[in-house]
C-alpha atoms as a PDB file:
ATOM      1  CA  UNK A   1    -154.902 -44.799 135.063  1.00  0.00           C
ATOM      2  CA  UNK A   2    -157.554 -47.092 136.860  1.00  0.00           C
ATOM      3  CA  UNK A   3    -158.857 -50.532 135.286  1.00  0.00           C
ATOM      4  CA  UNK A   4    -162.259 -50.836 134.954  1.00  0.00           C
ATOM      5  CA  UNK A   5    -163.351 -54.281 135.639  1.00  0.00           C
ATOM      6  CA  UNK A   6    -167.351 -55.135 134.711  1.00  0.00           C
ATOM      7  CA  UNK A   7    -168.511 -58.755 135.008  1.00  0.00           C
ATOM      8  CA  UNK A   8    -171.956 -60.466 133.358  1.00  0.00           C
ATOM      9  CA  UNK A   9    -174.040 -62.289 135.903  1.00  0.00           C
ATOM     10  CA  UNK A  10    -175.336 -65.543 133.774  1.00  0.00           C
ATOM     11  CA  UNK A  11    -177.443 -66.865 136.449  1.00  0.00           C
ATOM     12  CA  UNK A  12    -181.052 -64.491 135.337  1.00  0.00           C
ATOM     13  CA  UNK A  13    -183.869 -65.363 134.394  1.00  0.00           C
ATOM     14  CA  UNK A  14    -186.157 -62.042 132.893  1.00  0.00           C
ATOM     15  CA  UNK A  15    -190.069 -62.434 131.543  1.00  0.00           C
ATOM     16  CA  UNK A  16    -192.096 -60.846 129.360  1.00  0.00           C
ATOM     17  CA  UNK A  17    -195.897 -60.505 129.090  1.00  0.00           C
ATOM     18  CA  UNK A  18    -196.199 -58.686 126.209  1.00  0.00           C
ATOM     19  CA  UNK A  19    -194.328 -60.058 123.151  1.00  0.00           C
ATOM     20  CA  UNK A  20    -190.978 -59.431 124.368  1.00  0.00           C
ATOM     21  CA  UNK A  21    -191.530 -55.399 124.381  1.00  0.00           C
ATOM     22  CA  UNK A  22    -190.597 -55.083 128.225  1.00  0.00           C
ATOM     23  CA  UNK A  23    -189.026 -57.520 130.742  1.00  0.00           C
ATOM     24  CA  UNK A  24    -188.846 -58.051 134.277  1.00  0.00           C
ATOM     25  CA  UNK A  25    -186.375 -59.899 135.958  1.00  0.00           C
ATOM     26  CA  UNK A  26    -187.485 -63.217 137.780  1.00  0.00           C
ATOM     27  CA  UNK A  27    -184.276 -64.805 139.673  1.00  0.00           C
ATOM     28  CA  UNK A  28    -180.490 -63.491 139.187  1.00  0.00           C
ATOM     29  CA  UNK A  29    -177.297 -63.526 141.193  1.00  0.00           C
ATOM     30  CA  UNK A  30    -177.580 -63.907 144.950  1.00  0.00           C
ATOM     31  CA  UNK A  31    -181.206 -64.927 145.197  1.00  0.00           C
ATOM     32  CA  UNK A  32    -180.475 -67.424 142.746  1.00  0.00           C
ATOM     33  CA  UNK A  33    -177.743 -68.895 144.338  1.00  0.00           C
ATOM     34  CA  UNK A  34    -179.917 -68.800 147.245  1.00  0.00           C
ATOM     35  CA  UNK A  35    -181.846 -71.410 145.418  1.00  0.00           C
ATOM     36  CA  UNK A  36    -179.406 -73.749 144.376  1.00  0.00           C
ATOM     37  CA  UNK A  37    -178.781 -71.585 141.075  1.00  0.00           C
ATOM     38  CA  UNK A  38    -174.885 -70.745 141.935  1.00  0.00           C
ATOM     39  CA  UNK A  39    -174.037 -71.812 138.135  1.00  0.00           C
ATOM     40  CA  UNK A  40    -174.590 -70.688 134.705  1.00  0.00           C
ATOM     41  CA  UNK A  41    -178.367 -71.114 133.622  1.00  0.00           C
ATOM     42  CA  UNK A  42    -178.707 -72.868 130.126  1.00  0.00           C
ATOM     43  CA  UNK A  43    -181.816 -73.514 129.252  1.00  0.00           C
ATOM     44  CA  UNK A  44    -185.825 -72.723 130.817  1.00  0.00           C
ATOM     45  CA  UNK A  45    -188.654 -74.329 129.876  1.00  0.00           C
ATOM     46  CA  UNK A  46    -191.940 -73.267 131.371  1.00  0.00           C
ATOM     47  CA  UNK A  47    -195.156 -75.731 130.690  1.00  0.00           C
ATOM     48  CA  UNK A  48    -198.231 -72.867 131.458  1.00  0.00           C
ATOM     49  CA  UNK A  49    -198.037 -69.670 132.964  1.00  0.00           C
ATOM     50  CA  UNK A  50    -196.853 -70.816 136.396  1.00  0.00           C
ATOM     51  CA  UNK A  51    -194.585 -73.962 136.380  1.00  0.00           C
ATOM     52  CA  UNK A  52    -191.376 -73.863 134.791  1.00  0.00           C
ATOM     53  CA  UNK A  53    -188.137 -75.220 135.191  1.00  0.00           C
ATOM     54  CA  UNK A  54    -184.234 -73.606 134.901  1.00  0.00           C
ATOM     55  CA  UNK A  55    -181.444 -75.814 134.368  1.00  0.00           C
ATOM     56  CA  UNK A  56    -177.767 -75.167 133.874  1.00  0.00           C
ATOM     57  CA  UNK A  57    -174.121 -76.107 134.698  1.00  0.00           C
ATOM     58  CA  UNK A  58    -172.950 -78.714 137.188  1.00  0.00           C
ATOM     59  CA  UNK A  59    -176.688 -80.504 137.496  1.00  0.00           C
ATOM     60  CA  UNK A  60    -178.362 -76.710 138.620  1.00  0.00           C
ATOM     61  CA  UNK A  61    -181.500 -77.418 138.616  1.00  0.00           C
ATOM     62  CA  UNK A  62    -184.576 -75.099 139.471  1.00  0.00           C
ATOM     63  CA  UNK A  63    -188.164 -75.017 139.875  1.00  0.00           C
ATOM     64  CA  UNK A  64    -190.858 -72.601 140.445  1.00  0.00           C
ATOM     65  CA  UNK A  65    -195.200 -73.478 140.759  1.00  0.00           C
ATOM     66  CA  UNK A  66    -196.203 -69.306 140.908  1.00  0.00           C
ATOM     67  CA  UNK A  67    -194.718 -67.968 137.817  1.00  0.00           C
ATOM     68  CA  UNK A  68    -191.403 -67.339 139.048  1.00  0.00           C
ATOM     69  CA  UNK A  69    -192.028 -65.225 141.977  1.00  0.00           C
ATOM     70  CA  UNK A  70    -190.135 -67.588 144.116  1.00  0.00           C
ATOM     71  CA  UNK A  71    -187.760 -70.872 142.852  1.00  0.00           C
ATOM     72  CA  UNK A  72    -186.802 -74.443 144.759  1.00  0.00           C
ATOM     73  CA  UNK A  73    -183.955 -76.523 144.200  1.00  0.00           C
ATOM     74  CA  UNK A  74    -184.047 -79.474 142.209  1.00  0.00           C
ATOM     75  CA  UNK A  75    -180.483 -80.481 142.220  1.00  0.00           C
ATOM     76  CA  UNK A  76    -181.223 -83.581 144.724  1.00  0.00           C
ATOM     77  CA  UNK A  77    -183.959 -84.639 142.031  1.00  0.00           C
ATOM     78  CA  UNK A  78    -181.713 -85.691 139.679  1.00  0.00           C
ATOM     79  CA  UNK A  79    -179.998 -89.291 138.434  1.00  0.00           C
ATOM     80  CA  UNK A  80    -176.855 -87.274 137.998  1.00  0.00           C
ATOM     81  CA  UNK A  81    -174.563 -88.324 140.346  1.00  0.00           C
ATOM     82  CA  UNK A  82    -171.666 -86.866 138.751  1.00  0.00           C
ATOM     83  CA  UNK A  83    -172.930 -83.828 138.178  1.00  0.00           C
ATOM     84  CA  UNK A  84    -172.947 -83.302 134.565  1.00  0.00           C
ATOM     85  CA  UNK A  85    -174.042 -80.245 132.374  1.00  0.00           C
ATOM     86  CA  UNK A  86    -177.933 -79.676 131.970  1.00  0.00           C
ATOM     87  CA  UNK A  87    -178.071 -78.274 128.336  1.00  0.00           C
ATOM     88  CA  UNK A  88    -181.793 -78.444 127.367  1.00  0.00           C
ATOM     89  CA  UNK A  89    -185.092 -78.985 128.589  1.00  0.00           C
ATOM     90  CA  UNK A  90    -188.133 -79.902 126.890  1.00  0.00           C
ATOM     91  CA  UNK A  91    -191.446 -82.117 126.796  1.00  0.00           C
ATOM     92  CA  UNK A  92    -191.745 -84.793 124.186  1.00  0.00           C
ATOM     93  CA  UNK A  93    -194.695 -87.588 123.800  1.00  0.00           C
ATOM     94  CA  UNK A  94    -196.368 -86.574 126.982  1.00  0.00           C
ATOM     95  CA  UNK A  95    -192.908 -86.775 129.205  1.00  0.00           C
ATOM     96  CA  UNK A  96    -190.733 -84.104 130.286  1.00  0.00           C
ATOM     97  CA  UNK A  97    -186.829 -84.788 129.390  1.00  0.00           C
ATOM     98  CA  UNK A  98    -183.574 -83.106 130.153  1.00  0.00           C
ATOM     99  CA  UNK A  99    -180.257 -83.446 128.105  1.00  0.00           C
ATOM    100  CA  UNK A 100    -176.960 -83.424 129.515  1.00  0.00           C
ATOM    101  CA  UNK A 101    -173.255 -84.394 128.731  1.00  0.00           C
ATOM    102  CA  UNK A 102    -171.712 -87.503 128.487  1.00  0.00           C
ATOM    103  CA  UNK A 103    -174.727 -89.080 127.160  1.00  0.00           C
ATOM    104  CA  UNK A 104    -177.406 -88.108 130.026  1.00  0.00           C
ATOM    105  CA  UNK A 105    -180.971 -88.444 129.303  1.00  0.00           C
ATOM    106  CA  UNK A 106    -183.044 -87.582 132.469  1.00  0.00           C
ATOM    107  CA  UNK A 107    -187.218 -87.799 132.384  1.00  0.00           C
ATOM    108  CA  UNK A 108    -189.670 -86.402 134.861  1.00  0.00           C
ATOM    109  CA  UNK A 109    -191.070 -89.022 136.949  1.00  0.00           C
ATOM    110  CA  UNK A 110    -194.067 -87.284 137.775  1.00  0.00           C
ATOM    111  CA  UNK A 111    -195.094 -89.557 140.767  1.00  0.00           C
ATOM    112  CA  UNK A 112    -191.734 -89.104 142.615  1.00  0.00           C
ATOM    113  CA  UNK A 113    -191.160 -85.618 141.523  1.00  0.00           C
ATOM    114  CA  UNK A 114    -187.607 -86.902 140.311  1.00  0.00           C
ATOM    115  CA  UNK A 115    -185.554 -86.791 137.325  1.00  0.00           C
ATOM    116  CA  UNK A 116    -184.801 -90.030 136.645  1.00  0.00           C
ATOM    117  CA  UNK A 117    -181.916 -91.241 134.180  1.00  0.00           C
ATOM    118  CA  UNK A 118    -182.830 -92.959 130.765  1.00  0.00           C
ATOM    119  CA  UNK A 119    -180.613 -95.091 128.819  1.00  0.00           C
ATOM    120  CA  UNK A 120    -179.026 -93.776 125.676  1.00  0.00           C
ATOM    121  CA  UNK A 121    -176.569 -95.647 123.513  1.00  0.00           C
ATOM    122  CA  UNK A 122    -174.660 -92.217 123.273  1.00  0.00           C
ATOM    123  CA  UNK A 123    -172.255 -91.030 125.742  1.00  0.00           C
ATOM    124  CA  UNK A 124    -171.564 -87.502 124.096  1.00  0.00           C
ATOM    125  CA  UNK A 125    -173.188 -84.519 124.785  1.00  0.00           C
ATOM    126  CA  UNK A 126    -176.500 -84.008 123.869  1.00  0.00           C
ATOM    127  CA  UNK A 127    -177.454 -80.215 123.481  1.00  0.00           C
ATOM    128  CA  UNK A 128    -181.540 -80.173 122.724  1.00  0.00           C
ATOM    129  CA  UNK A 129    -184.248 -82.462 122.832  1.00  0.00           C
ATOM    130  CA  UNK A 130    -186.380 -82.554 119.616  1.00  0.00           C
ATOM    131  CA  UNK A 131    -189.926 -84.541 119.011  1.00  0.00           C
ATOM    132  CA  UNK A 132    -190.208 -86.215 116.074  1.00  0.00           C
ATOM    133  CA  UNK A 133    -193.493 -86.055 116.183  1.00  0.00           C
ATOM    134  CA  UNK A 134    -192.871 -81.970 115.182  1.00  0.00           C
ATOM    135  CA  UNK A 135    -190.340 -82.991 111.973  1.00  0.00           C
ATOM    136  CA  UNK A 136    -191.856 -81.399 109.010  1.00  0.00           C
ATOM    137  CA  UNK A 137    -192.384 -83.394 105.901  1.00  0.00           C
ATOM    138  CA  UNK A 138    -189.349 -81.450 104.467  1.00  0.00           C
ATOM    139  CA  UNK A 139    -186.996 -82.496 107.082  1.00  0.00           C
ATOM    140  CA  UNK A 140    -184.597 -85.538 105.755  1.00  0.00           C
ATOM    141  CA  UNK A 141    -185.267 -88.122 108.768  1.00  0.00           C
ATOM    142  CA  UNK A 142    -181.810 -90.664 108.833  1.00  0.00           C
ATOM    143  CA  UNK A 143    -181.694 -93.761 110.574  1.00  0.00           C
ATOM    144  CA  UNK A 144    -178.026 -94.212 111.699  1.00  0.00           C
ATOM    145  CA  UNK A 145    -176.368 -97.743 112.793  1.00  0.00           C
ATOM    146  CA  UNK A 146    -173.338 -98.470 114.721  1.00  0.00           C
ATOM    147  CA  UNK A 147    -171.900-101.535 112.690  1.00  0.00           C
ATOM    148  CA  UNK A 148    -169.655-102.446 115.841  1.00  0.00           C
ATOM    149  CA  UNK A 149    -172.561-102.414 118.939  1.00  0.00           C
ATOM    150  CA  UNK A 150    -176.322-102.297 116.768  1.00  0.00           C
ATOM    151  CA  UNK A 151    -176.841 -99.038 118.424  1.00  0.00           C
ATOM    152  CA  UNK A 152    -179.722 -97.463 116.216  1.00  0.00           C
ATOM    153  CA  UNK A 153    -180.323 -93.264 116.197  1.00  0.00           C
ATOM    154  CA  UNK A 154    -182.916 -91.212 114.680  1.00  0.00           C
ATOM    155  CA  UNK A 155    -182.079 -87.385 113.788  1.00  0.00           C
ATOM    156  CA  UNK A 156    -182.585 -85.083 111.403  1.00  0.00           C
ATOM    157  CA  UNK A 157    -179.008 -83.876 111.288  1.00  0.00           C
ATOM    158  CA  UNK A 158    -176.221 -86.445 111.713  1.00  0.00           C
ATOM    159  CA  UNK A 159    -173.683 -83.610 112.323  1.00  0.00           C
ATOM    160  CA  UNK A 160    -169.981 -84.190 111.697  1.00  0.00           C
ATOM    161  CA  UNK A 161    -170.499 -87.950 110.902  1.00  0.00           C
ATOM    162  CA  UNK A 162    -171.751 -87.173 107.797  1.00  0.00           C
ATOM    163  CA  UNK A 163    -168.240 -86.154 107.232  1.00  0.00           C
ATOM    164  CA  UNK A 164    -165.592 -88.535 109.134  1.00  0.00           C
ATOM    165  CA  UNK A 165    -168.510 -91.558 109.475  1.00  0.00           C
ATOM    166  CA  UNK A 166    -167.501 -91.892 112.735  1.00  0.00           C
ATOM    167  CA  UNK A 167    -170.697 -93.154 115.113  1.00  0.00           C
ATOM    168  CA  UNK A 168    -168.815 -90.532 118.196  1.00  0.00           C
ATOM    169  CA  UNK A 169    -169.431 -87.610 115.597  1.00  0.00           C
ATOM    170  CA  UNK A 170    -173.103 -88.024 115.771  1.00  0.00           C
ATOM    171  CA  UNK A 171    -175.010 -84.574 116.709  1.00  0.00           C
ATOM    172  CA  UNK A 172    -171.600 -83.109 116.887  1.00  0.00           C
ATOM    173  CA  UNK A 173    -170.746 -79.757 115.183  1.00  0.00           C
ATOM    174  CA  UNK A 174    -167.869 -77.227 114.188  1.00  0.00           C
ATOM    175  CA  UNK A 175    -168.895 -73.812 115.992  1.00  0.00           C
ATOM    176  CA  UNK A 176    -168.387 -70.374 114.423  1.00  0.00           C
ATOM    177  CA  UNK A 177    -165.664 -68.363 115.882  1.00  0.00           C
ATOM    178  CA  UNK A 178    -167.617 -65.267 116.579  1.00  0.00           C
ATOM    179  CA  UNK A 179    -165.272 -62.094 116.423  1.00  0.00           C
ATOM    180  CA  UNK A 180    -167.031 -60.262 113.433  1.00  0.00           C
ATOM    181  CA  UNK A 181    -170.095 -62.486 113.157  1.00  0.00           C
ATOM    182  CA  UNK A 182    -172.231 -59.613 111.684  1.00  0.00           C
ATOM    183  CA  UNK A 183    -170.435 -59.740 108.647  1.00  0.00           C
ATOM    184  CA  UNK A 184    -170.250 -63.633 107.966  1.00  0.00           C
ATOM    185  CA  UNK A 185    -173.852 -64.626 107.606  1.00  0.00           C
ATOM    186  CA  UNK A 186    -175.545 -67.054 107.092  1.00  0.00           C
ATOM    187  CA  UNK A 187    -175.664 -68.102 110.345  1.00  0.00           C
ATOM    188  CA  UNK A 188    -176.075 -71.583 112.620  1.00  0.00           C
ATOM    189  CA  UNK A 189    -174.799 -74.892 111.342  1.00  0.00           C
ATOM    190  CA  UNK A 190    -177.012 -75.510 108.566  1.00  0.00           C
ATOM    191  CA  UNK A 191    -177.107 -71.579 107.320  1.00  0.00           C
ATOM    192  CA  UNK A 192    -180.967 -71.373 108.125  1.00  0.00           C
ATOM    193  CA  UNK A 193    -180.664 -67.119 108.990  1.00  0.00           C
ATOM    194  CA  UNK A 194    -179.532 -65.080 106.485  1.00  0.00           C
ATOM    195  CA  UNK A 195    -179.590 -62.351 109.193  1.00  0.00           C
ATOM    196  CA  UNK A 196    -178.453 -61.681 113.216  1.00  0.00           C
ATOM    197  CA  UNK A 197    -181.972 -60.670 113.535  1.00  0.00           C
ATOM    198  CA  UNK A 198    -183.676 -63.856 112.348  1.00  0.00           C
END
């Protein structure tokens, strides 16, 4: 018999304008590696209806000013020489950061329209960026020391460290194996969906 083979593009980007009840795509495949987008997408932040950013593996980095019609490069605006993992993208206190692997902080110089790097006493990967300001009063807030280098962190879950103690377990967690997920809720690492559709 003949083999089948399908694969899964994971360089789109789709939009919706009404609630998520249709979608159109933006940027996928080709045209986005036209535009520097040649690896996975893994996170998109946009701040209004026209400028928004896509970032992804190996320091992809993309930008569009007209609602995603078209999309620049960014990948030569970046303190990321090595070209480490872009995991998430988000504004806090005004500034516009981007976390990456091995400890890599970036923030939007506005001025120079360039990511710049930011020091972190972490050099783990760091998969979201989070605002303190937005912690709920019912969020436990700890205040984490490294006994060995002084190294202070704020978060709201200290991850795996809160099992071995170990400062290079902070932020880290044990993923589900997903092969029959719909039957093993509650789901993410603290169990806070009962259900796939939450």
């Amino acid at each position: 018999g003949s083999t089948e083979t399908k694969s899964v593009d994971v360089r789109v980007i789709l939009a919706s304008n009404d609630g998520g009840e249709s979608w159109t795509l933006q940027l996928s495949g080709n045209a986005a590696a036209e535009h520097g987008a040649d690896k996975p997408f893994l996170d998109v932040w946009f701040s209004d209806a026209s400028t928004g950013y896509a970032i992804g593996a190996f320091n992809m980095i993309v930008r569009t000013t007209d609602g995603g019609r078209t999309w620049e490069s960014w990948s030569d605006r970046t303190d990321n020489p090595k070209q480490y993992n872009l995991h998430a993208i988000r504004p806090v206190g005004g500034s516009l950061y981007i976390a990456g692997e091995a400890g890599l902080v970036l923030r939007l110089d506005a001025h120079a329209q360039r990511f710049r790097a930011v020091a972190t006493p972490y050099n783990g990967s760091f998969f979201g960026v989070a605002d303190a300001a937005r912690r709920t009063p019912d969020m436990p807030l700890y205040t984490l020391q490294n006994n060995a280098t002084g190294d202070v962190v704020q978060t709201t879950d200290p991850g795996r460290a809160m099992v071995t103690g170990r400062w290079s377990d902070v932020g880290k967690f044990k993923g589900p194996v997903l092969r029959a997920m719909a039957a093993r809720g509650p789901y993410f690492h603290n169990g806070s969906a009962a259900t796939l559709e939450e």
